[in-house]
Protein backbone atom coordinates (compact mmCIF):
# COMPACT_ATOMS: atom_id res chain seq x y z
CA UNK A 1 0.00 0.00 0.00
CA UNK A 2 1.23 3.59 -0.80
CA UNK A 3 1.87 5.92 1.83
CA UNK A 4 -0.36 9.00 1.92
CA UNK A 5 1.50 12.36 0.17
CA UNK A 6 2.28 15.04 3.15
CA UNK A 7 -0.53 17.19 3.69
CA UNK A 8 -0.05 20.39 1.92
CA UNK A 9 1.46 23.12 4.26
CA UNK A 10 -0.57 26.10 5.09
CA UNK A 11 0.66 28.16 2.23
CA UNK A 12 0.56 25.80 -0.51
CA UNK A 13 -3.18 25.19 0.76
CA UNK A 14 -3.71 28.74 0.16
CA UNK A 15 -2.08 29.24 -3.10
CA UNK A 16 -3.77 25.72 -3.97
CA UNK A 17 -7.03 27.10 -2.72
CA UNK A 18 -6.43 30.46 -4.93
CA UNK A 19 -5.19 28.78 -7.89
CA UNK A 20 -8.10 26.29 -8.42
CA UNK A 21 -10.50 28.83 -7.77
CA UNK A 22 -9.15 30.79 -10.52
CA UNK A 23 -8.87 27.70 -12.71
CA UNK A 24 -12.55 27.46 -12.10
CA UNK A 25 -14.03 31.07 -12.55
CA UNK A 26 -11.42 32.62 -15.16
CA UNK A 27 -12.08 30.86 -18.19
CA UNK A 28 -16.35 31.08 -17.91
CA UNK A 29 -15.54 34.93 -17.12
CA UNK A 30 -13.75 34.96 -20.32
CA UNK A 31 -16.52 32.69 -22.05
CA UNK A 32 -18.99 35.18 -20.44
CA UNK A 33 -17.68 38.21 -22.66
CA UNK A 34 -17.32 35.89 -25.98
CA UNK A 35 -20.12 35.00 -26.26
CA UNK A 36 -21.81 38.37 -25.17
CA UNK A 37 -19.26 40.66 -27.02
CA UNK A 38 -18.90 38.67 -30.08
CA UNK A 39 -20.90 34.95 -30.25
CA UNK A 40 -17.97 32.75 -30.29
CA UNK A 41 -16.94 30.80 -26.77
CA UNK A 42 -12.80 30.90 -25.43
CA UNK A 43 -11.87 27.62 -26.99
CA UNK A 44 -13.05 29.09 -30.50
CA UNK A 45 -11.41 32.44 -29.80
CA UNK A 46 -7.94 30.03 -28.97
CA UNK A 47 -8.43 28.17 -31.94
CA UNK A 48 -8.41 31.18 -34.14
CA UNK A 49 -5.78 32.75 -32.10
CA UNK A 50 -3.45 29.37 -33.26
CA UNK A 51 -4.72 29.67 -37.52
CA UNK A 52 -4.25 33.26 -37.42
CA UNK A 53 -0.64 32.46 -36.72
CA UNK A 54 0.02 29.66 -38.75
CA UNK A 55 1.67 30.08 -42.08
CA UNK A 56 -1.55 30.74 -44.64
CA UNK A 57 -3.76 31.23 -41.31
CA UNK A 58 -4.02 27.12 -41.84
CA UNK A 59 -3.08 23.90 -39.47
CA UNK A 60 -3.34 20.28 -39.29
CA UNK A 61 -6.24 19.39 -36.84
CA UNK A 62 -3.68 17.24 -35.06
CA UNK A 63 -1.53 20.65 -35.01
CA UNK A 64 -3.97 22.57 -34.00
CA UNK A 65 -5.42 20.07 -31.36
CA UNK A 66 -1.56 20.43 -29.82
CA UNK A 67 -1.75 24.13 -29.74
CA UNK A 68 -4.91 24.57 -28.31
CA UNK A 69 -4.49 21.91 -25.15
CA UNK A 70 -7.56 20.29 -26.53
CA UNK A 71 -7.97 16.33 -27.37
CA UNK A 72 -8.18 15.45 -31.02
CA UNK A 73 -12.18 14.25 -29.95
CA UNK A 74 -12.87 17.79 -28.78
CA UNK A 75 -10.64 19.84 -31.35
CA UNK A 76 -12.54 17.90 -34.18
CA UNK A 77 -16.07 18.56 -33.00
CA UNK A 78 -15.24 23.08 -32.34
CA UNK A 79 -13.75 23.08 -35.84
CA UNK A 80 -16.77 21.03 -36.92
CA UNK A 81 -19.38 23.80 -35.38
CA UNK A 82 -17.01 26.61 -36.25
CA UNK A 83 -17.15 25.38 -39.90
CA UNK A 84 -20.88 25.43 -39.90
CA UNK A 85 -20.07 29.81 -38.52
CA UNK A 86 -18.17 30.05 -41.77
CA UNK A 87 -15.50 30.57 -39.04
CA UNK A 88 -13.02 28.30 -40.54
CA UNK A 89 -12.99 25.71 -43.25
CA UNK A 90 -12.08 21.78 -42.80
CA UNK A 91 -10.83 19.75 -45.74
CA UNK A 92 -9.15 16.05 -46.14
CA UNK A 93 -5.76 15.88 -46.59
CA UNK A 94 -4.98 14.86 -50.14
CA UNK A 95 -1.93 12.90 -49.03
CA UNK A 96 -3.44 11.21 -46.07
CA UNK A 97 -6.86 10.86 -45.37
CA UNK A 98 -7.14 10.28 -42.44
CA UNK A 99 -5.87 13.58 -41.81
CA UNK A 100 -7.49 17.32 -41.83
CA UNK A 101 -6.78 21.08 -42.20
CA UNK A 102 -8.27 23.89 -40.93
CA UNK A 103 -8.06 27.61 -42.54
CA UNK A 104 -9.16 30.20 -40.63
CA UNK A 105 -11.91 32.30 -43.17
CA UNK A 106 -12.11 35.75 -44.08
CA UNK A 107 -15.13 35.68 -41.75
CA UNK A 108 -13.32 34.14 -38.67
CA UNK A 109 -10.29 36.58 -39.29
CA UNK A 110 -12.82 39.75 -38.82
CA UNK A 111 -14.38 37.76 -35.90
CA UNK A 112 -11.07 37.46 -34.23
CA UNK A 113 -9.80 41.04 -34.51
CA UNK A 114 -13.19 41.99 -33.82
CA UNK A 115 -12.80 40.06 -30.49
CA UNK A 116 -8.99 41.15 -29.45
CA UNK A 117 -9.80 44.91 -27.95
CA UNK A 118 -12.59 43.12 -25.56
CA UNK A 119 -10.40 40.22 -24.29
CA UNK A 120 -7.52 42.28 -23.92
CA UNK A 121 -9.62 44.63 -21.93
CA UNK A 122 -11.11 41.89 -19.76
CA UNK A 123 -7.84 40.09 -19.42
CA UNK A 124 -5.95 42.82 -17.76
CA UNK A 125 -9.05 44.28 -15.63
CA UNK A 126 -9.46 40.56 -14.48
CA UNK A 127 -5.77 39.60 -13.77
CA UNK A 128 -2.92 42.20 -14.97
CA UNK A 129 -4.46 45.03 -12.72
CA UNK A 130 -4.29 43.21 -10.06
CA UNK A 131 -0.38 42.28 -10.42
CA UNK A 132 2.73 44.65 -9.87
CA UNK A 133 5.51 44.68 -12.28
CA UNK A 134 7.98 42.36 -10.07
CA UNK A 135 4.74 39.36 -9.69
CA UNK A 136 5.15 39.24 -13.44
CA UNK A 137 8.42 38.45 -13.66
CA UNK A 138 8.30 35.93 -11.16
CA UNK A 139 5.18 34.38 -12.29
CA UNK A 140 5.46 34.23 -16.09
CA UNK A 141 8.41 31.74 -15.61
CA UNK A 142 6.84 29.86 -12.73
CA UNK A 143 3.53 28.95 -14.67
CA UNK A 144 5.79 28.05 -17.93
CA UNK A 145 7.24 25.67 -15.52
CA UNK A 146 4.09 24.35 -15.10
CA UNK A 147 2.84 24.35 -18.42
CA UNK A 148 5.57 22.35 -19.85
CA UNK A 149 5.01 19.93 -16.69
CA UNK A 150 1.32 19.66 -17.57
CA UNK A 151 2.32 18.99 -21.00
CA UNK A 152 4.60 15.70 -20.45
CA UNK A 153 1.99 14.79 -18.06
CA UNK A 154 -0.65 14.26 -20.48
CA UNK A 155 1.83 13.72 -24.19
């Protein structure tokens, strides 16, 4: 039988109490204004945050799955409804078919830059105004740390 972890000490149980709690309420306040600023939810802002960037605003779904954090399942069924927005398009690869691309559309690209003054706005009312110029330094490396963590955890 394994032995139980140590109990977290009283700081880590606050910063762990802190840190889920934003986990929890940041991204549906961020969904919130999406969908009431411009009709498209976070993940569908993210995925044409990672097309607009991709060389001819177009990505593998498998690529694009990566980028996003989202499983192949999941990344398959947003482009799916985003396609049916005229948000982006999907086609078959012509060299494998059991690959896809996506292309972020005309209509998508508008959508996006339509949708960057809001979430910028939002995003530093809801968490850069409330951070002094030292916490960034410190924290901008600390949560890459635990990106790239989360990411072998779960490749």
């Amino acid at each position: 039988m394994a032995l139980a972890p140590d109990p977290l000490s009283p700081d880590e149980e606050a910063l762990w109490r802190a840190l889920a709690e934003v986990i929890m309420t940041l991204p549906r306040a961020l969904d919130e204004q999406f969908l009431r600023d411009n009709g498209v939810t976070m993940t569908e802002y993210s995925v044409m945050v990672a097309l607009s960037e991709a060389p001819g605003r177009e990505l593998r779904i498998s690529e694009l799955a990566s980028g996003t954090s989202l499983s192949l399942s999941r990344i398959s069924r947003v482009v799916d409804s985003m396609a049916d927005h005229s948000l982006v398009t999907r086609r078959k690869c012509a060299s494998d078919g059991r690959s896809s691309f996506s292309t972020l559309t005309a209509k998508g690209l508008s959508t996006l830059q339509a949708a960057y003054p809001g979430h910028l706005a939002r995003v530093r009312r809801l968490v850069f105004d409330h951070l002094a110029e030292s916490e960034l330094k410190t924290l901008g490396p600390v949560f890459v740390r635990i990106a790239q963590a989360l990411r072998s955890q779960t490749a």
